[in-house]
PDB file of N, CA and C in Angstrom:
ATOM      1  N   UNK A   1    -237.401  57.620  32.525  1.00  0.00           N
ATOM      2  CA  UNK A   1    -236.653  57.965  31.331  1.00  0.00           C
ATOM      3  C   UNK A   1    -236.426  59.473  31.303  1.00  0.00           C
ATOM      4  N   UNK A   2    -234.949  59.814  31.330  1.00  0.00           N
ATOM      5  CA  UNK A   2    -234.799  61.131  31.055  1.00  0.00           C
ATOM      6  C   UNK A   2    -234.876  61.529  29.822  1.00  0.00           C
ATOM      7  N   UNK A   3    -235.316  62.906  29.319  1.00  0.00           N
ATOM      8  CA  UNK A   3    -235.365  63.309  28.087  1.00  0.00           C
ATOM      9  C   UNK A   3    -234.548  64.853  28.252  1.00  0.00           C
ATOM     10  N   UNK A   4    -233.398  65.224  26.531  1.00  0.00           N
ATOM     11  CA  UNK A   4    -232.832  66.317  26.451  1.00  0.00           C
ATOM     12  C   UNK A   4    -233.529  67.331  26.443  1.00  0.00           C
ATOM     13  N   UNK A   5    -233.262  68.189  26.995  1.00  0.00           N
ATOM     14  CA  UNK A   5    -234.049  69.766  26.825  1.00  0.00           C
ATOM     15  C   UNK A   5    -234.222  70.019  25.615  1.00  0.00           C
ATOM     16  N   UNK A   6    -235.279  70.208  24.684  1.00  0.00           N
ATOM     17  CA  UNK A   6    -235.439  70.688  23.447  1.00  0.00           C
ATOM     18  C   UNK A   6    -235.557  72.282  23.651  1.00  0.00           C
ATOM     19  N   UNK A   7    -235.094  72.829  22.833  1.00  0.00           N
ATOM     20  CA  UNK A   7    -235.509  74.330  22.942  1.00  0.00           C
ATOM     21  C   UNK A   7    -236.322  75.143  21.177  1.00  0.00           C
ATOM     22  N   UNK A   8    -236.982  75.279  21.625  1.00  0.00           N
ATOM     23  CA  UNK A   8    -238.064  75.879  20.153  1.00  0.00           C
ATOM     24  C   UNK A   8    -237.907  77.130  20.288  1.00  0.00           C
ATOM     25  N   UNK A   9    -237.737  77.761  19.233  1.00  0.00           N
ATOM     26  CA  UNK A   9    -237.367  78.567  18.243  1.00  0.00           C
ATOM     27  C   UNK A   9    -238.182  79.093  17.331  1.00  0.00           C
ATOM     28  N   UNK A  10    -239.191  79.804  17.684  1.00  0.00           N
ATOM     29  CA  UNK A  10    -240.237  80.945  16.691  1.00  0.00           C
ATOM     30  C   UNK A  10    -239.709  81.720  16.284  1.00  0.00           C
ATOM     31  N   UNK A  11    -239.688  81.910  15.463  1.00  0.00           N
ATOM     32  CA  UNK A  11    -239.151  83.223  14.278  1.00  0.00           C
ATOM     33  C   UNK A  11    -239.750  83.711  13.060  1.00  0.00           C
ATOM     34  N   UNK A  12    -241.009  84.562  12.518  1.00  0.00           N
ATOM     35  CA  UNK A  12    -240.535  84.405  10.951  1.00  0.00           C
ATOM     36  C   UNK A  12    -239.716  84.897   9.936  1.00  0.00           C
ATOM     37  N   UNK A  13    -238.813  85.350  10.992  1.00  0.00           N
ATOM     38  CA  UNK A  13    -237.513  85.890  10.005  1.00  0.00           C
ATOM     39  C   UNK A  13    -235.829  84.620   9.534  1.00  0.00           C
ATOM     40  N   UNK A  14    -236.404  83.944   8.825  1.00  0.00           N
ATOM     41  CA  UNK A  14    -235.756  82.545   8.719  1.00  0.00           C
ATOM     42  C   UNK A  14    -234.324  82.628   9.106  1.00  0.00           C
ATOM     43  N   UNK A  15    -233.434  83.623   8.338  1.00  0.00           N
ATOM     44  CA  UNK A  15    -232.162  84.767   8.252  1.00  0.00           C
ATOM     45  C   UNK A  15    -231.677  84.207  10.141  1.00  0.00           C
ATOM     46  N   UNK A  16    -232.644  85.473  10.760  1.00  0.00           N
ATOM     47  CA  UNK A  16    -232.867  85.579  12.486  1.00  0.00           C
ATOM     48  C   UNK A  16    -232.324  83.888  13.152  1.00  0.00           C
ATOM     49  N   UNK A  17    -233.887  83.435  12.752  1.00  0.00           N
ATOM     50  CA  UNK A  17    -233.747  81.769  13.150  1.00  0.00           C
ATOM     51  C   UNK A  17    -232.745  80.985  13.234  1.00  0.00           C
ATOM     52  N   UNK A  18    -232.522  81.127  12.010  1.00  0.00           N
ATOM     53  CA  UNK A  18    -231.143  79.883  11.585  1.00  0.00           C
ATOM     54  C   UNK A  18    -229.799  80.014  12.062  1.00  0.00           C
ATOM     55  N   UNK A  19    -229.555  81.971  12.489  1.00  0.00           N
ATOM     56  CA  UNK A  19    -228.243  81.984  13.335  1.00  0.00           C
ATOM     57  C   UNK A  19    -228.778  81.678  14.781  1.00  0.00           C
ATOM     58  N   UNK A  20    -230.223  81.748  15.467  1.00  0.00           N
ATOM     59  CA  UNK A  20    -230.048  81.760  17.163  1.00  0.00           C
ATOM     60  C   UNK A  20    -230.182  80.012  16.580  1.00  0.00           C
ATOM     61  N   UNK A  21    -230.506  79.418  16.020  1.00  0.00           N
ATOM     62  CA  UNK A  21    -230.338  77.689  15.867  1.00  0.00           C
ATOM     63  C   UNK A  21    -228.951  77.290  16.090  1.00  0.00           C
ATOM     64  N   UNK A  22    -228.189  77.976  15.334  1.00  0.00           N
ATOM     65  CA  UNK A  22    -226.452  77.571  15.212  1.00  0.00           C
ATOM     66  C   UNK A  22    -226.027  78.066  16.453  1.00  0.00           C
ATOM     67  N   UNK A  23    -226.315  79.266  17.195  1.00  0.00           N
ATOM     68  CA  UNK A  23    -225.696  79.808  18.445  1.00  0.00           C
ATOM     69  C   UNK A  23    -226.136  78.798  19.404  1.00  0.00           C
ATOM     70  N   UNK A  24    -227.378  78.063  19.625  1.00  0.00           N
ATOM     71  CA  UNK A  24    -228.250  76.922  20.750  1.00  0.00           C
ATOM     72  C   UNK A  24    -227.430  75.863  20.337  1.00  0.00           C
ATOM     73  N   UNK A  25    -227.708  75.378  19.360  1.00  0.00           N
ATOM     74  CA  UNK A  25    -226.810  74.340  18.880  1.00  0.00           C
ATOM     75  C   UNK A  25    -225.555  74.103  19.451  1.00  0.00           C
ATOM     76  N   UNK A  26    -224.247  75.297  19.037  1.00  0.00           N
ATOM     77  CA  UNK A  26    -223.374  75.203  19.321  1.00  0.00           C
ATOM     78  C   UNK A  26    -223.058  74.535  21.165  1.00  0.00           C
ATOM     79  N   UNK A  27    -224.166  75.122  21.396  1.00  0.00           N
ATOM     80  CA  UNK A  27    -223.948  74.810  22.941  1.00  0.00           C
ATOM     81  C   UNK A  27    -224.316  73.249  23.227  1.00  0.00           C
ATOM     82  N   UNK A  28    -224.662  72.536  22.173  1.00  0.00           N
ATOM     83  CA  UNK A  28    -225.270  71.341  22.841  1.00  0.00           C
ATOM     84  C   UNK A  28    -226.682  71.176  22.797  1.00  0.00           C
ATOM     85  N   UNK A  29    -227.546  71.644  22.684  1.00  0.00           N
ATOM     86  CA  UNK A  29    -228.331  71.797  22.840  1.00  0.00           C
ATOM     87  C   UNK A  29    -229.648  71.367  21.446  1.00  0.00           C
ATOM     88  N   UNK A  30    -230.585  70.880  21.871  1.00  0.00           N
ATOM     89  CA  UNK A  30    -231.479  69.944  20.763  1.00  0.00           C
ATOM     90  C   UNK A  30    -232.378  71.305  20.298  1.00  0.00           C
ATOM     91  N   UNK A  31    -232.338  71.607  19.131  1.00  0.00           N
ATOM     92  CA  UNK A  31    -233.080  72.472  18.780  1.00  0.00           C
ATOM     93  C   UNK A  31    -234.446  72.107  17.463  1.00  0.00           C
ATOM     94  N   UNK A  32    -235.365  72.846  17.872  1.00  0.00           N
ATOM     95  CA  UNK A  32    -236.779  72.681  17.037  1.00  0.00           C
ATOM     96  C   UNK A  32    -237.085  74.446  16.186  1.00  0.00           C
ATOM     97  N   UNK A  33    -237.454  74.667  15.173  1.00  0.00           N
ATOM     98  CA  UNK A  33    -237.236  75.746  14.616  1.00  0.00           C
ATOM     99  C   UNK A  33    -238.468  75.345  13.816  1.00  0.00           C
ATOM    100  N   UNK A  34    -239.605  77.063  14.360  1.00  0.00           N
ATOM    101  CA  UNK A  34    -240.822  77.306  13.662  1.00  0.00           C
ATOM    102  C   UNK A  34    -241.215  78.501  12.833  1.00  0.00           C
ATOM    103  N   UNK A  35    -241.814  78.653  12.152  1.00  0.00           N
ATOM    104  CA  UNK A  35    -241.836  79.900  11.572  1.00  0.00           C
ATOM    105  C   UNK A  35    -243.327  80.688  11.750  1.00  0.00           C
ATOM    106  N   UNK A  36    -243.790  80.064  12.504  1.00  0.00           N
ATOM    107  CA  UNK A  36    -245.221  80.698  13.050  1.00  0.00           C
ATOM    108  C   UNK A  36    -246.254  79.896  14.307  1.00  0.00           C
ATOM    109  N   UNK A  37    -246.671  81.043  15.024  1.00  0.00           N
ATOM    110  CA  UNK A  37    -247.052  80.604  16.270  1.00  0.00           C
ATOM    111  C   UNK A  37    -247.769  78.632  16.045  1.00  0.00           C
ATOM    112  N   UNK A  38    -248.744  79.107  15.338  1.00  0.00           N
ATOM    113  CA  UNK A  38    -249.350  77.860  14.860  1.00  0.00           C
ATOM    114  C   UNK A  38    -249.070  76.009  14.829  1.00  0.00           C
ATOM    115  N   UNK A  39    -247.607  76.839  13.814  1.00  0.00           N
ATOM    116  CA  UNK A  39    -246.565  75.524  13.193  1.00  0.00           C
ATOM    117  C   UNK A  39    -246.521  75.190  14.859  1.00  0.00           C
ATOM    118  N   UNK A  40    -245.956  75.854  15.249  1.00  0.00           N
ATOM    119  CA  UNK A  40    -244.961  75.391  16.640  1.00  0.00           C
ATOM    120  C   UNK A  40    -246.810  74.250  17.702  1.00  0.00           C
ATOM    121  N   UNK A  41    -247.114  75.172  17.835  1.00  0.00           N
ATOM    122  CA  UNK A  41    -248.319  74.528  18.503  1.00  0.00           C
ATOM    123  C   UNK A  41    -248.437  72.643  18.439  1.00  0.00           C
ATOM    124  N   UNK A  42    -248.833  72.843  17.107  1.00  0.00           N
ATOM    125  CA  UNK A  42    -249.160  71.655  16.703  1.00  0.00           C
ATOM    126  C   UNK A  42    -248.115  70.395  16.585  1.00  0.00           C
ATOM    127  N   UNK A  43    -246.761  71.298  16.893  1.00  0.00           N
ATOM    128  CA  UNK A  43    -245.947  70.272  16.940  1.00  0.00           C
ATOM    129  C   UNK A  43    -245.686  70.055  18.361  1.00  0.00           C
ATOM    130  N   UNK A  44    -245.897  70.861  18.952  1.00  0.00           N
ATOM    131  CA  UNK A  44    -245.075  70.764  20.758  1.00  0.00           C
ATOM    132  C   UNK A  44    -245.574  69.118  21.341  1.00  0.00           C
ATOM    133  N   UNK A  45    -244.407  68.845  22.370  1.00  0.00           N
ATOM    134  CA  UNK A  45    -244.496  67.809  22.943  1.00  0.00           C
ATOM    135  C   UNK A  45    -244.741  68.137  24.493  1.00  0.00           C
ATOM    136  N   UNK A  46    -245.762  68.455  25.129  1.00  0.00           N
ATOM    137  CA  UNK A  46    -245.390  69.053  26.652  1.00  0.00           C
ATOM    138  C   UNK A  46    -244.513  68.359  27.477  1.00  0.00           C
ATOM    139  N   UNK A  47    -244.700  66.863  27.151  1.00  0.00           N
ATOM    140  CA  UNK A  47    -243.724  65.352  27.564  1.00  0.00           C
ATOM    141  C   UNK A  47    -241.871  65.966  27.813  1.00  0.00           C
ATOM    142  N   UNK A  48    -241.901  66.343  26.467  1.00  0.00           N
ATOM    143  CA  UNK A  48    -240.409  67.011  26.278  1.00  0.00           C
ATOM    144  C   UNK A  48    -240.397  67.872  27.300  1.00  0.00           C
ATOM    145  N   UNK A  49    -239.181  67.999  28.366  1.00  0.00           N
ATOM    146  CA  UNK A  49    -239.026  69.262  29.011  1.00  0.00           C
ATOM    147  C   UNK A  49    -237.720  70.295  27.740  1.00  0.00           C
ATOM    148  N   UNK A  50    -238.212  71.548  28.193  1.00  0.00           N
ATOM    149  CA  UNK A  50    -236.963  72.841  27.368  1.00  0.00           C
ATOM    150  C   UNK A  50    -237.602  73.867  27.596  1.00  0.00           C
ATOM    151  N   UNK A  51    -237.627  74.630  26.339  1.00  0.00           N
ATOM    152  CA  UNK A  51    -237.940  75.989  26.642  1.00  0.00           C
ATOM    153  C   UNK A  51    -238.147  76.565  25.149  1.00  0.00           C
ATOM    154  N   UNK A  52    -238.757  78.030  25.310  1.00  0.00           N
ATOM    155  CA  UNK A  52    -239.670  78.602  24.320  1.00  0.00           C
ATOM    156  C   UNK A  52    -238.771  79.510  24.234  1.00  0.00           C
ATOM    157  N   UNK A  53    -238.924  79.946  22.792  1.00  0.00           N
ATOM    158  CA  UNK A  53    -237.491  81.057  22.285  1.00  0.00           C
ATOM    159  C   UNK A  53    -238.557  81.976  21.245  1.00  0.00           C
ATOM    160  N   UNK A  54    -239.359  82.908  21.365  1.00  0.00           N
ATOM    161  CA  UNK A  54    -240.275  83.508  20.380  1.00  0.00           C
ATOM    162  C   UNK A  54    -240.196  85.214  19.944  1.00  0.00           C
ATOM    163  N   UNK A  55    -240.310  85.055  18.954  1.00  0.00           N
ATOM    164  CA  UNK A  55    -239.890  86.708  18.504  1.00  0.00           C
ATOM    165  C   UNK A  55    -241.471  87.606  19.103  1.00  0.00           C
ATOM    166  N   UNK A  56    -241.663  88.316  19.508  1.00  0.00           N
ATOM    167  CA  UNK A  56    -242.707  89.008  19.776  1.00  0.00           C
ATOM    168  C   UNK A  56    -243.611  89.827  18.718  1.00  0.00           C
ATOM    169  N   UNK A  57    -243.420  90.251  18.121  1.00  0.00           N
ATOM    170  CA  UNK A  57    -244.146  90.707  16.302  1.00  0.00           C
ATOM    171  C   UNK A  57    -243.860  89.755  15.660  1.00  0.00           C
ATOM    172  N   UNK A  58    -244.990  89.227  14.969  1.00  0.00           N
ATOM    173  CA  UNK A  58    -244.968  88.032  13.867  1.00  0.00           C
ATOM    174  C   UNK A  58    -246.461  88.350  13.445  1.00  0.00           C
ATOM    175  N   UNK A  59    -246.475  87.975  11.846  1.00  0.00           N
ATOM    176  CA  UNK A  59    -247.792  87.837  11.467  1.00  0.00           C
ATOM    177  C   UNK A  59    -248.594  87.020  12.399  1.00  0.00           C
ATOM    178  N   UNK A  60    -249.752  87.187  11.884  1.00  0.00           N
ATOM    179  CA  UNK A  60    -250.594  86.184  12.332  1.00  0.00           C
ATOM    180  C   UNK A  60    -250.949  86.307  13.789  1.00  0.00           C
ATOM    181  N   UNK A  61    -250.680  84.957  14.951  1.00  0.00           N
ATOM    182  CA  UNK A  61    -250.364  85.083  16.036  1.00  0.00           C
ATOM    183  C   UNK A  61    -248.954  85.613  16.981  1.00  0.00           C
ATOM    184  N   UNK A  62    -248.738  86.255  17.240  1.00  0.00           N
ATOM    185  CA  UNK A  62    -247.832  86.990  17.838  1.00  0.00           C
ATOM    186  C   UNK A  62    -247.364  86.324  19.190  1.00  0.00           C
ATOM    187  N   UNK A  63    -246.009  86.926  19.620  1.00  0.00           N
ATOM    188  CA  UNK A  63    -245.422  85.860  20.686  1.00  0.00           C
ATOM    189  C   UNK A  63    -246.777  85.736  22.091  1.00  0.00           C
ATOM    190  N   UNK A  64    -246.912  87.357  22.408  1.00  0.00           N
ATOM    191  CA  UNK A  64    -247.731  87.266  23.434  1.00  0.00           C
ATOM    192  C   UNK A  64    -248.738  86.645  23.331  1.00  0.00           C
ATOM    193  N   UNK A  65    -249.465  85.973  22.057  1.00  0.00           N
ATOM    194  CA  UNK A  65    -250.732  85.417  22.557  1.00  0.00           C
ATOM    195  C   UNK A  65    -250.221  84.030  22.292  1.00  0.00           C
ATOM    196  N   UNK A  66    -249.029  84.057  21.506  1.00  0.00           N
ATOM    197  CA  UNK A  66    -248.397  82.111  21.825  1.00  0.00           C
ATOM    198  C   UNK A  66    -248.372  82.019  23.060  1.00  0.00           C
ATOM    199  N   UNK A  67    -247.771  83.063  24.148  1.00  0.00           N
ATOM    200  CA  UNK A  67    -247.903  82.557  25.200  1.00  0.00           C
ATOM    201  C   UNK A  67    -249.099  82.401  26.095  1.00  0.00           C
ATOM    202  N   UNK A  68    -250.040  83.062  25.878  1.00  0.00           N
ATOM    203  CA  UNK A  68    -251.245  83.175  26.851  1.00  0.00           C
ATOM    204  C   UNK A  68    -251.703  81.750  26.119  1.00  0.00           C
ATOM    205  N   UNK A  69    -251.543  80.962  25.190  1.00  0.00           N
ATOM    206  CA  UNK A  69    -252.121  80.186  24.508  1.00  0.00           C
ATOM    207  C   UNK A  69    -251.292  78.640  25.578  1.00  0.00           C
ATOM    208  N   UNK A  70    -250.113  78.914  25.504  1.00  0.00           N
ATOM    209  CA  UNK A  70    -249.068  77.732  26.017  1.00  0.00           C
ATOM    210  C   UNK A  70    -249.711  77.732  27.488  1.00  0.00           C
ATOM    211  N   UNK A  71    -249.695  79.134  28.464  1.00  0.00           N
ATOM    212  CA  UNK A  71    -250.350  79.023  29.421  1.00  0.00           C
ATOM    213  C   UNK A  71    -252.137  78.287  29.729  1.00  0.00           C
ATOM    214  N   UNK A  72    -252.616  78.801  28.760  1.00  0.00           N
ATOM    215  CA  UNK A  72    -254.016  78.410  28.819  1.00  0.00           C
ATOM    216  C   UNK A  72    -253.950  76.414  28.355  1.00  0.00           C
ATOM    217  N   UNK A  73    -252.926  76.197  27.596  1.00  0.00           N
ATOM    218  CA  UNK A  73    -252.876  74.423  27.387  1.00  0.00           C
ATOM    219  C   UNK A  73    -252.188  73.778  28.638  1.00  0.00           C
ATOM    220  N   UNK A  74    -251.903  74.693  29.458  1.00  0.00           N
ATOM    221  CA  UNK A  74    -251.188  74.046  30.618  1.00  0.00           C
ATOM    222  C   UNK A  74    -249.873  73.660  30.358  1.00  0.00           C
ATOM    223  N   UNK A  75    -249.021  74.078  29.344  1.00  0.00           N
ATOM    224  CA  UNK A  75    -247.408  73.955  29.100  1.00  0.00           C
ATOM    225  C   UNK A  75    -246.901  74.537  29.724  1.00  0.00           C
ATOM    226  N   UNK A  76    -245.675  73.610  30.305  1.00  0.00           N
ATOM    227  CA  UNK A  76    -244.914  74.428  31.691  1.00  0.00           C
ATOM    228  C   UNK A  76    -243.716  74.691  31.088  1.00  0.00           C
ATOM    229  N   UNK A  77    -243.461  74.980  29.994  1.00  0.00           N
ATOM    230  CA  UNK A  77    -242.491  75.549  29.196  1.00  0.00           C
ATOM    231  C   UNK A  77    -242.194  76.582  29.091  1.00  0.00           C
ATOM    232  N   UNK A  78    -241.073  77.414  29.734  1.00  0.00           N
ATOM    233  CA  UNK A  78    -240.754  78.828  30.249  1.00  0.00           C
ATOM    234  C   UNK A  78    -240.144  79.353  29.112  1.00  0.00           C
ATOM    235  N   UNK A  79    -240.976  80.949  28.499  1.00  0.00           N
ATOM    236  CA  UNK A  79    -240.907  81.165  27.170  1.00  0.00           C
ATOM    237  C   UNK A  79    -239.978  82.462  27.934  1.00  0.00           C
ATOM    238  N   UNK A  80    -239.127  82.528  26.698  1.00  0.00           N
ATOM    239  CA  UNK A  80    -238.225  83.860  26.489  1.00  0.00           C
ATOM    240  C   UNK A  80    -238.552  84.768  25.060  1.00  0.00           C
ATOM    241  N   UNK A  81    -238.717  86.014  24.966  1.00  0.00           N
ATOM    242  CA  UNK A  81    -238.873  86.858  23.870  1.00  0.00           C
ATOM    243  C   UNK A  81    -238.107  87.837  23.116  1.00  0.00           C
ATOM    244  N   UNK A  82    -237.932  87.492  22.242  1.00  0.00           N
ATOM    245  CA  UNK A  82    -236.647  88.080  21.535  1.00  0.00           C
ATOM    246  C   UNK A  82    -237.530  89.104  20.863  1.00  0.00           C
ATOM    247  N   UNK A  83    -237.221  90.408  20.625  1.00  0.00           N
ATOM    248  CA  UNK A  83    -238.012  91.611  19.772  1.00  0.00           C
ATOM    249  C   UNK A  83    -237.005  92.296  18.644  1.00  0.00           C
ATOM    250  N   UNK A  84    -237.306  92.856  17.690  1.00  0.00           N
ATOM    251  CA  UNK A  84    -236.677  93.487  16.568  1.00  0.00           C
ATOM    252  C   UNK A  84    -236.860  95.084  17.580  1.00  0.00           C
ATOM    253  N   UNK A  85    -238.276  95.875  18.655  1.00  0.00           N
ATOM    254  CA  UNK A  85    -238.764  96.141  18.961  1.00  0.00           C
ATOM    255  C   UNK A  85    -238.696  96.647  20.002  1.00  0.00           C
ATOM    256  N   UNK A  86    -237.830  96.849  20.908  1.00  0.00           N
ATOM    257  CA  UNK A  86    -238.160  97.508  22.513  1.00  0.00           C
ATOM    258  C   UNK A  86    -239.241  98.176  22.825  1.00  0.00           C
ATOM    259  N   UNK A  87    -240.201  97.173  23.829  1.00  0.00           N
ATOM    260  CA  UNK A  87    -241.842  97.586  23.928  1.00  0.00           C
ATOM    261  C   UNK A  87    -242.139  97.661  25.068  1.00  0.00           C
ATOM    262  N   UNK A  88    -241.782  98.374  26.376  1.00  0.00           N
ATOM    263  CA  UNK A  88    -242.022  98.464  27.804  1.00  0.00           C
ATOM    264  C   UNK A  88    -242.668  97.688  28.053  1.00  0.00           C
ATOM    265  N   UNK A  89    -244.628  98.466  27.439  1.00  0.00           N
ATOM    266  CA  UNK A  89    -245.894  97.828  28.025  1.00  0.00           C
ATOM    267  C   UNK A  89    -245.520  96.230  27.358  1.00  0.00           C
ATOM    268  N   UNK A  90    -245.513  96.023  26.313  1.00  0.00           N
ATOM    269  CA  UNK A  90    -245.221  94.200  25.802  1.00  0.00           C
ATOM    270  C   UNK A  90    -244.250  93.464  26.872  1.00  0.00           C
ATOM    271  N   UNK A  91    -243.298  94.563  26.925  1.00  0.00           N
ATOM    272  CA  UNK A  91    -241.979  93.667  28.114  1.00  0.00           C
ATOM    273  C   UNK A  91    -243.222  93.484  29.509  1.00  0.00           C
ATOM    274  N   UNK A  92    -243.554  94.275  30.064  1.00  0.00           N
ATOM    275  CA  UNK A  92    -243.973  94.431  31.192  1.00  0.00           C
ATOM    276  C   UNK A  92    -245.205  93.323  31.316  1.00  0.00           C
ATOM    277  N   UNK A  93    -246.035  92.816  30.364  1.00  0.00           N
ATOM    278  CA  UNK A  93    -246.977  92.462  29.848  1.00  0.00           C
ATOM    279  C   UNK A  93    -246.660  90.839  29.707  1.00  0.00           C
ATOM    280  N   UNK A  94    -245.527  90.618  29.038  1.00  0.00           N
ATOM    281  CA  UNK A  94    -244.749  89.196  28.847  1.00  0.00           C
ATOM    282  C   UNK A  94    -244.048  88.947  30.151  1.00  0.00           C
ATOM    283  N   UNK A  95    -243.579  89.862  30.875  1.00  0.00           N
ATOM    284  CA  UNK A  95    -242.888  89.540  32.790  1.00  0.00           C
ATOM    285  C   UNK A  95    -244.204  88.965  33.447  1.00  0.00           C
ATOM    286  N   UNK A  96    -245.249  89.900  33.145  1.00  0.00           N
ATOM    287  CA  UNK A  96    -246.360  89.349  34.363  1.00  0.00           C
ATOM    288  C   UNK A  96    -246.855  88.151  33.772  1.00  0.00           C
ATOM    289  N   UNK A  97    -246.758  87.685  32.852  1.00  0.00           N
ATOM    290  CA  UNK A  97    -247.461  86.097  32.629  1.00  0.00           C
ATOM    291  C   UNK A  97    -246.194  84.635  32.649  1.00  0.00           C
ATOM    292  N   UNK A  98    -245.566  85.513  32.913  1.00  0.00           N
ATOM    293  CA  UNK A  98    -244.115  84.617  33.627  1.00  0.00           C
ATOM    294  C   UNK A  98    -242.949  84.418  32.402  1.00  0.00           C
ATOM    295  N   UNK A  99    -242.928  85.329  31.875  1.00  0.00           N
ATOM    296  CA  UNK A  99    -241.810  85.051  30.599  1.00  0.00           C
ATOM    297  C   UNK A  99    -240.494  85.207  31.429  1.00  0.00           C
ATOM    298  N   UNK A 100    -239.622  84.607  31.111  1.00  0.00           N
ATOM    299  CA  UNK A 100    -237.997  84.420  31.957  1.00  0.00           C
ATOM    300  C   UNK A 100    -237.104  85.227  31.373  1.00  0.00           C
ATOM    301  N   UNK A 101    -237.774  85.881  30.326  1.00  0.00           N
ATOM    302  CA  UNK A 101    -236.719  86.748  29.896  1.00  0.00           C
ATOM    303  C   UNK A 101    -237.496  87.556  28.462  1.00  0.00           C
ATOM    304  N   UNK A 102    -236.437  88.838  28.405  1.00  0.00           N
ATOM    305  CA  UNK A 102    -236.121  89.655  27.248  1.00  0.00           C
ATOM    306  C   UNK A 102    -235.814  90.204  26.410  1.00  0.00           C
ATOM    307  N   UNK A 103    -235.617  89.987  25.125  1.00  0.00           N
ATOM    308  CA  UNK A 103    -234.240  90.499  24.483  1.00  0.00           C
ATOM    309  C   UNK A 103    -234.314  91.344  23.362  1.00  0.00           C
ATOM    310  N   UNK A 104    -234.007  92.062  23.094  1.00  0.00           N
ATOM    311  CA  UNK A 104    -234.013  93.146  22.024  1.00  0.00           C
ATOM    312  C   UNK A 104    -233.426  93.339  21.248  1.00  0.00           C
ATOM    313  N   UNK A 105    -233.476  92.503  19.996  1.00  0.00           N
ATOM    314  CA  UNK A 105    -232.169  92.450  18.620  1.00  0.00           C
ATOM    315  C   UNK A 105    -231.765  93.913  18.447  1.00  0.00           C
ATOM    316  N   UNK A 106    -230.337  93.855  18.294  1.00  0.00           N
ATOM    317  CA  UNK A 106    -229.092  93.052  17.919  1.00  0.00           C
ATOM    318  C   UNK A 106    -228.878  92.586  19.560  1.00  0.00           C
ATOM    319  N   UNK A 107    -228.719  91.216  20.189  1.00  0.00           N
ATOM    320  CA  UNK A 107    -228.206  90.993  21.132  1.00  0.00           C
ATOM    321  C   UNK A 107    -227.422  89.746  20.946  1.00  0.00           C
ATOM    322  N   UNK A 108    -226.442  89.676  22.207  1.00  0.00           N
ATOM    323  CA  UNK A 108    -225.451  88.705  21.748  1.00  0.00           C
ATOM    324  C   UNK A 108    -225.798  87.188  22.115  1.00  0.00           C
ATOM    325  N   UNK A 109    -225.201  86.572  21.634  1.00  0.00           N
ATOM    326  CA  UNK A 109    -225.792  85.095  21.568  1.00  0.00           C
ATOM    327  C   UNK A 109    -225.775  84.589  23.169  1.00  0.00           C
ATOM    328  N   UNK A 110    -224.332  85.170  23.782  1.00  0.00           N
ATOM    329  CA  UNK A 110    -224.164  84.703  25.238  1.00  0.00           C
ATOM    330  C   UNK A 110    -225.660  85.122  25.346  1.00  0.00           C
ATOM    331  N   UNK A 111    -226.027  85.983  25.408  1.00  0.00           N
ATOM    332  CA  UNK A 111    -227.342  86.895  26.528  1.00  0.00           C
ATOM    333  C   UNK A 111    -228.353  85.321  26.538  1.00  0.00           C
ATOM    334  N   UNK A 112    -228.767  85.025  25.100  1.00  0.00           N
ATOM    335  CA  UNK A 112    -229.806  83.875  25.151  1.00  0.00           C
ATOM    336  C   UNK A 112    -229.590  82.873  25.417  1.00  0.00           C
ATOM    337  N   UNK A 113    -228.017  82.352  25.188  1.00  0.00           N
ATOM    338  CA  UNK A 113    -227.837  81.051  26.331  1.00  0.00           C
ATOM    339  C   UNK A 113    -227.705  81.375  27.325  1.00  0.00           C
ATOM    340  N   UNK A 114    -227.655  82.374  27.985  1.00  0.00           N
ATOM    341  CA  UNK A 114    -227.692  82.312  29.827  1.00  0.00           C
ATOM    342  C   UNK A 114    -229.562  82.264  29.779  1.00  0.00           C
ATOM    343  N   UNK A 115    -230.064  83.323  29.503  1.00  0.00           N
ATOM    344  CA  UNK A 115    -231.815  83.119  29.694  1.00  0.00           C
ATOM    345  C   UNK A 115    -231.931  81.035  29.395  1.00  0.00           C
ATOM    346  N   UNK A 116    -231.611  80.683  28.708  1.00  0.00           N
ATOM    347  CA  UNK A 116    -231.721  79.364  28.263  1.00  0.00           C
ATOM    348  C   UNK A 116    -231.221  78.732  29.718  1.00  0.00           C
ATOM    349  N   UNK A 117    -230.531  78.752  29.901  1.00  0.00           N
ATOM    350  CA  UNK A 117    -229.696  78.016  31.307  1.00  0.00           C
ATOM    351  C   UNK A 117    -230.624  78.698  32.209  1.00  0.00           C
ATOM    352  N   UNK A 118    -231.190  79.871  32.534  1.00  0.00           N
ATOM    353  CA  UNK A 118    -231.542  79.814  33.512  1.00  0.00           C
ATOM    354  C   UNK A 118    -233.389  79.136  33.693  1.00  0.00           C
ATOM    355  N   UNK A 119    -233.701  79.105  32.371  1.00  0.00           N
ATOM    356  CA  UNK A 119    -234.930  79.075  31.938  1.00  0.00           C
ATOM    357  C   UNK A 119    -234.977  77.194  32.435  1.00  0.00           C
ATOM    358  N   UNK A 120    -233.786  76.690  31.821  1.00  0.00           N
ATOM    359  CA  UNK A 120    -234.028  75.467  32.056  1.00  0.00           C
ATOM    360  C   UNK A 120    -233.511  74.504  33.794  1.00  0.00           C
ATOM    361  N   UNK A 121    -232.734  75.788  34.375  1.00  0.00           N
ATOM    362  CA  UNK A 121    -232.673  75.327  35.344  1.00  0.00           C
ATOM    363  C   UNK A 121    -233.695  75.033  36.870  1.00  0.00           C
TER     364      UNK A 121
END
C-alpha cells in the first residue's frame, strides 16, 4: 500500500503556518500543522512517509532538539528549518545532523517547495 507524502508543519507563529500550509497545499500536497514541538511528536506517524517543516526558535522545545529527538526515535523523516533568525552555528549545527535544508524568513514559497521535492525525493 502506497501512502501520500504528508508534510508537517511546526510553527508557533499561527499567521507564519497557515500561509506555508496554503503555499504546500497549493502544490498538492497533504499537509499536518503543529504549533509546538510536543503537539507534533505525539501525533507523528513514522508509517507515513513526508517530511518535517520546523521553525527553529519556538518556546518550549525548539526545532533543533525536535530534531535530535526525531533522530533519537529513529524517524527517517528529513526535517527542513525555517528561521525568523539567520544563525550560522544553528545552520551549521542542523546540516550536521542531516537537516535538507535552510531558510530564513522572508523567503519565497518556491524556495520550500523545491527543499520539499528534494527532501521527498
Amino acid at each position: 500500500m502506497e501512502f501520500q507524502p504528508v508534510i508537517y508543519l511546526i510553527d508557533d507563529n499561527v499567521t507564519l503556518r497557515d500561509l506555508m500550509k496554503m503555499s504546500v497545499e497549493r502544490k498538492g500536497y497533504q499537509v499536518r500543522t503543529y504549533s509546538t514541538a510536543p503537539e507534533f511528536l505525539d501525533d507523528y506517524d513514522p508509517v507515513l512517509p513526508g517530511c518535517i517543516v520546523v521553525d527553529l526558535y519556538m518556546p518550549g522545545m525548539n526545532g533543533l532538539a525536535l530534531q535530535e529527538e526525531v533522530i533519537k526515535r529513529g524517524f527517517e523523516a528529513p526535517v527542513i528549518f525555517v528561521t525568523g533568525q539567520g544563525d550560522t552555528d544553528m545552520e551549521a549545527q542542523a546540516r550536521a545532523a542531516g537537516a535538507i535544508g535552510f531558510l530564513v524568513k522572508p523567503y519565497r514559497s518556491e524556495q520550500l517547495i523545491e527543499l520539499i521535492q528534494r527532501a521527498l525525493a
